[in-house]
N, C-alpha and C. Protein backbone atom coordinates (compact mmCIF):
# COMPACT_ATOMS: atom_id res chain seq x y z
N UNK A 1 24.09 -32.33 48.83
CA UNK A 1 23.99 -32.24 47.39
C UNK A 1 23.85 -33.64 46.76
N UNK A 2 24.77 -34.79 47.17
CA UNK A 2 24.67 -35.93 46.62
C UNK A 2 23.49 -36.69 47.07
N UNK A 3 22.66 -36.42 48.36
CA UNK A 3 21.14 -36.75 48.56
C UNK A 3 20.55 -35.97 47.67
N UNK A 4 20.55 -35.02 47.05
CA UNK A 4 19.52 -34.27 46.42
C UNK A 4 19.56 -35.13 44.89
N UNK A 5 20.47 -35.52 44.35
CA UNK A 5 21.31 -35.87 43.11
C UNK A 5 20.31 -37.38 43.28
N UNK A 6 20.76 -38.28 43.83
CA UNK A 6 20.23 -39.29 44.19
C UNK A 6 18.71 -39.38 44.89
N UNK A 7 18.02 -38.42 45.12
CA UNK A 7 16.75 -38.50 45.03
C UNK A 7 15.68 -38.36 43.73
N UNK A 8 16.60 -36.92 42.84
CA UNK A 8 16.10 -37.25 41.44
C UNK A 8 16.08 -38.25 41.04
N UNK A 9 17.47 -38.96 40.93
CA UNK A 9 17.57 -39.97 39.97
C UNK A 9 16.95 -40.89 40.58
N UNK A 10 16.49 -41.44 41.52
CA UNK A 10 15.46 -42.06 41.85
C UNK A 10 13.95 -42.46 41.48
N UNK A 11 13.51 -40.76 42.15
CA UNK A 11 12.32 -40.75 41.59
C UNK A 11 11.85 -40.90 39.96
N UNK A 12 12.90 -39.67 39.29
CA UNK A 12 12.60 -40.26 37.71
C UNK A 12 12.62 -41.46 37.30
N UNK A 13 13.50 -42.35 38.01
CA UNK A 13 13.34 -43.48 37.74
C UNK A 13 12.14 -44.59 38.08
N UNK A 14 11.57 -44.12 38.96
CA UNK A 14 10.40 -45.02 39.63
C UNK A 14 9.20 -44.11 38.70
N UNK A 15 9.15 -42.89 38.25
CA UNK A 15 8.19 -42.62 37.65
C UNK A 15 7.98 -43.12 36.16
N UNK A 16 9.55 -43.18 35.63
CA UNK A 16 9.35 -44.01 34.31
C UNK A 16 9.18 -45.61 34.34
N UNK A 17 9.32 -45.80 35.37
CA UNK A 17 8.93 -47.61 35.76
C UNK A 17 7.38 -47.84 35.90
N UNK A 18 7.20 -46.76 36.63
CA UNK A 18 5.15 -46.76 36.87
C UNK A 18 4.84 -46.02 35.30
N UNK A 19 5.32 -45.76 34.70
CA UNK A 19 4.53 -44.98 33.43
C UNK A 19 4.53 -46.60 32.36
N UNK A 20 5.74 -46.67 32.49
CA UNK A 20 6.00 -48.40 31.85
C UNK A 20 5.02 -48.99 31.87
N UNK A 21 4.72 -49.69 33.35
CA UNK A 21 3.85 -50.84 33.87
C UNK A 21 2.49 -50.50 33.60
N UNK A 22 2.16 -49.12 33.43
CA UNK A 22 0.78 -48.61 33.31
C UNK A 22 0.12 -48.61 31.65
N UNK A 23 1.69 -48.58 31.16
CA UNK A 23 0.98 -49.03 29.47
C UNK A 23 -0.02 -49.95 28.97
N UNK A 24 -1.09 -49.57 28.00
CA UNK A 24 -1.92 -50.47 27.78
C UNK A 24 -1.01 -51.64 26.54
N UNK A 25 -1.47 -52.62 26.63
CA UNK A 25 -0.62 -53.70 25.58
C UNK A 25 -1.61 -54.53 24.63
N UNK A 26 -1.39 -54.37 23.21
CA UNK A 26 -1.96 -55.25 22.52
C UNK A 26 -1.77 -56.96 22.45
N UNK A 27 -2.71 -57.48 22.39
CA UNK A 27 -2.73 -58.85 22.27
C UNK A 27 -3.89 -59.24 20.76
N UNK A 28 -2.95 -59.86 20.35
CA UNK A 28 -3.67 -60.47 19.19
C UNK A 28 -4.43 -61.61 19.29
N UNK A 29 -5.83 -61.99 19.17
CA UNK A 29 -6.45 -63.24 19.38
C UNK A 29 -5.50 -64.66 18.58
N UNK A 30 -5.51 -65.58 19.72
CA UNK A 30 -4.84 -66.92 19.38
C UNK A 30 -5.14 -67.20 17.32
N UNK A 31 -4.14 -68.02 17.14
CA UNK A 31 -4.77 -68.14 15.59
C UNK A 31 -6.04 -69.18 15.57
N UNK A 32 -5.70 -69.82 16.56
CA UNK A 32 -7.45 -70.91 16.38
C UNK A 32 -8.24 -70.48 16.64
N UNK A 33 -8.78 -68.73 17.38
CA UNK A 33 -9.69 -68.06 17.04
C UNK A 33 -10.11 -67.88 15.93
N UNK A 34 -9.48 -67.52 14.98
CA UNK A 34 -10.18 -67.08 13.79
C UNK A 34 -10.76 -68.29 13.30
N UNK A 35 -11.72 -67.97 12.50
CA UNK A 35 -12.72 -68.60 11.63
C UNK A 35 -12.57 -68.76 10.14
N UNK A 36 -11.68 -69.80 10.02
CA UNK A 36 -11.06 -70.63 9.47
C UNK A 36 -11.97 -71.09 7.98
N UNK A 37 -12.91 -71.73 8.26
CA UNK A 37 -14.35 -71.57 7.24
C UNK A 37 -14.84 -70.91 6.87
N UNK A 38 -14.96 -69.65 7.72
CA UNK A 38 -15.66 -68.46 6.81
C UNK A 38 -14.55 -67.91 5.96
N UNK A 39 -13.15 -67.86 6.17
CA UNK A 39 -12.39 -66.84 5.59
C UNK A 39 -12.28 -67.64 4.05
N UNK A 40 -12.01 -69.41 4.41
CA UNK A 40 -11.61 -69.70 3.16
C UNK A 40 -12.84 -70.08 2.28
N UNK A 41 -14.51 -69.75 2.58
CA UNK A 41 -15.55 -69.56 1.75
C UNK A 41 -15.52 -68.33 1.07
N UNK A 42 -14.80 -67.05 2.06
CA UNK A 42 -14.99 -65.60 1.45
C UNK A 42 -13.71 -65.66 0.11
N UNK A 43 -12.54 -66.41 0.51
CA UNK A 43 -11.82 -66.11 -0.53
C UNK A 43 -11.67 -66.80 -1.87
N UNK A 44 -12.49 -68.18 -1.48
CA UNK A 44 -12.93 -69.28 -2.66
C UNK A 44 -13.84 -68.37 -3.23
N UNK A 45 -14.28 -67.91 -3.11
CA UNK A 45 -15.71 -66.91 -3.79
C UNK A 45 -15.04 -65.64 -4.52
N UNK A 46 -13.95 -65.10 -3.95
CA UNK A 46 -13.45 -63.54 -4.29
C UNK A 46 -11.99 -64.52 -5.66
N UNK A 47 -11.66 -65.19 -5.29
CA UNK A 47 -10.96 -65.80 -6.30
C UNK A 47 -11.28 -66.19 -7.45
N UNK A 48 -13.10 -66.91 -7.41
CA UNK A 48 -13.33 -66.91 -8.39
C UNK A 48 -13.73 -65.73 -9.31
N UNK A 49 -14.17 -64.69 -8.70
CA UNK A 49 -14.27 -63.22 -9.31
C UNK A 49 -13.34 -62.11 -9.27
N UNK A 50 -12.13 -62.64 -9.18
CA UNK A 50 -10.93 -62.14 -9.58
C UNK A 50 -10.85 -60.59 -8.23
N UNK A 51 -11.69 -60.97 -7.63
CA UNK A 51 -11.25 -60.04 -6.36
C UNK A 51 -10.09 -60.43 -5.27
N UNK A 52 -9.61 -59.48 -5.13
CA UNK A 52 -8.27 -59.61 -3.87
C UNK A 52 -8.60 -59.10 -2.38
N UNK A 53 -8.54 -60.15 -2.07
CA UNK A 53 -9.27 -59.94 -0.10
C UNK A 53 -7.87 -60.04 0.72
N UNK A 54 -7.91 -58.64 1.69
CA UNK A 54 -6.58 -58.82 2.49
C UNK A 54 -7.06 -58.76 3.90
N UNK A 55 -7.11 -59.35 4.63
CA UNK A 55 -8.00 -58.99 6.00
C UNK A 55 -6.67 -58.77 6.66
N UNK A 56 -7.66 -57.58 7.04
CA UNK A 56 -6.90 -56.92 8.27
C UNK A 56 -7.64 -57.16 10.17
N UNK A 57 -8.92 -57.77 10.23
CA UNK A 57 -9.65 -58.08 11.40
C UNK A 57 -10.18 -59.24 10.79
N UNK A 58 -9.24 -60.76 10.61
CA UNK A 58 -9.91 -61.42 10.55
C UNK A 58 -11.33 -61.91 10.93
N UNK A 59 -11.97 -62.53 10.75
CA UNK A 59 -13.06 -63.04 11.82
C UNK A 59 -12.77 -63.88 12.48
N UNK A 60 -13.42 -63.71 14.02
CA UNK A 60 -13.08 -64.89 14.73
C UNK A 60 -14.23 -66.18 15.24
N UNK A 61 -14.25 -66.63 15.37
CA UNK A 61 -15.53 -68.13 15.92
C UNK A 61 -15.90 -67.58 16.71
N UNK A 62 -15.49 -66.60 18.26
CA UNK A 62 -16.24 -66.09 19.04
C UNK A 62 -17.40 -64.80 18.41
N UNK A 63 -16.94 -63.73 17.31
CA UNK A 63 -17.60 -63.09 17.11
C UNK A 63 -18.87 -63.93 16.16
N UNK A 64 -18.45 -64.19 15.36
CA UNK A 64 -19.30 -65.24 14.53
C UNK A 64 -20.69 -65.98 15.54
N UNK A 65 -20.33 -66.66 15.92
CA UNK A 65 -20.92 -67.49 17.38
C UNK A 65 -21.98 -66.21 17.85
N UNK A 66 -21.41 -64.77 18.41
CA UNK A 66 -22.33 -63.85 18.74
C UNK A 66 -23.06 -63.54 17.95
N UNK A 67 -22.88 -63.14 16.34
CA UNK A 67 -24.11 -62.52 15.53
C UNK A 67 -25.04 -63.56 15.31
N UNK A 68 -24.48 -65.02 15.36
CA UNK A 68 -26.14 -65.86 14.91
C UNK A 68 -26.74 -66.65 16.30
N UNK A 69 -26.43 -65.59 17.50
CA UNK A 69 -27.26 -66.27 18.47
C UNK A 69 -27.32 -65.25 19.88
């Protein structure tokens, strides 16, 4: 009985350890990715027309870099 006891608790345990490790994980791009120049041209511009810009996907220099080449 106490092998049977101790094999559950085992296995559940190694299955919630592999379910763990198997999680996908967000990573946020470094802050010197973003694109630093474009954001503060978009908001020098929206400031002067009394618009409010909240970015939620900054831009970054790598994407930037891809659309003009």
């Amino acid at each position: 009985m106490m092998k049977r006891i101790a094999f559950v608790v085992l296995a559940s345990a190694s299955l919630f350890l592999a379910a763990c490790a198997s999680a996908p994980t967000q990573q946020r791009p470094p802050e010197s990715a973003v694109d630093h120049t474009y954001v503060n041209t978009v908001e020098h511009h929206a400031r002067r027309t009394g618009v409010r810009v909240e970015w939620v996907n900054p831009p970054r220099i790598r994407d930037r870099q891809q659309e003009n080449g």
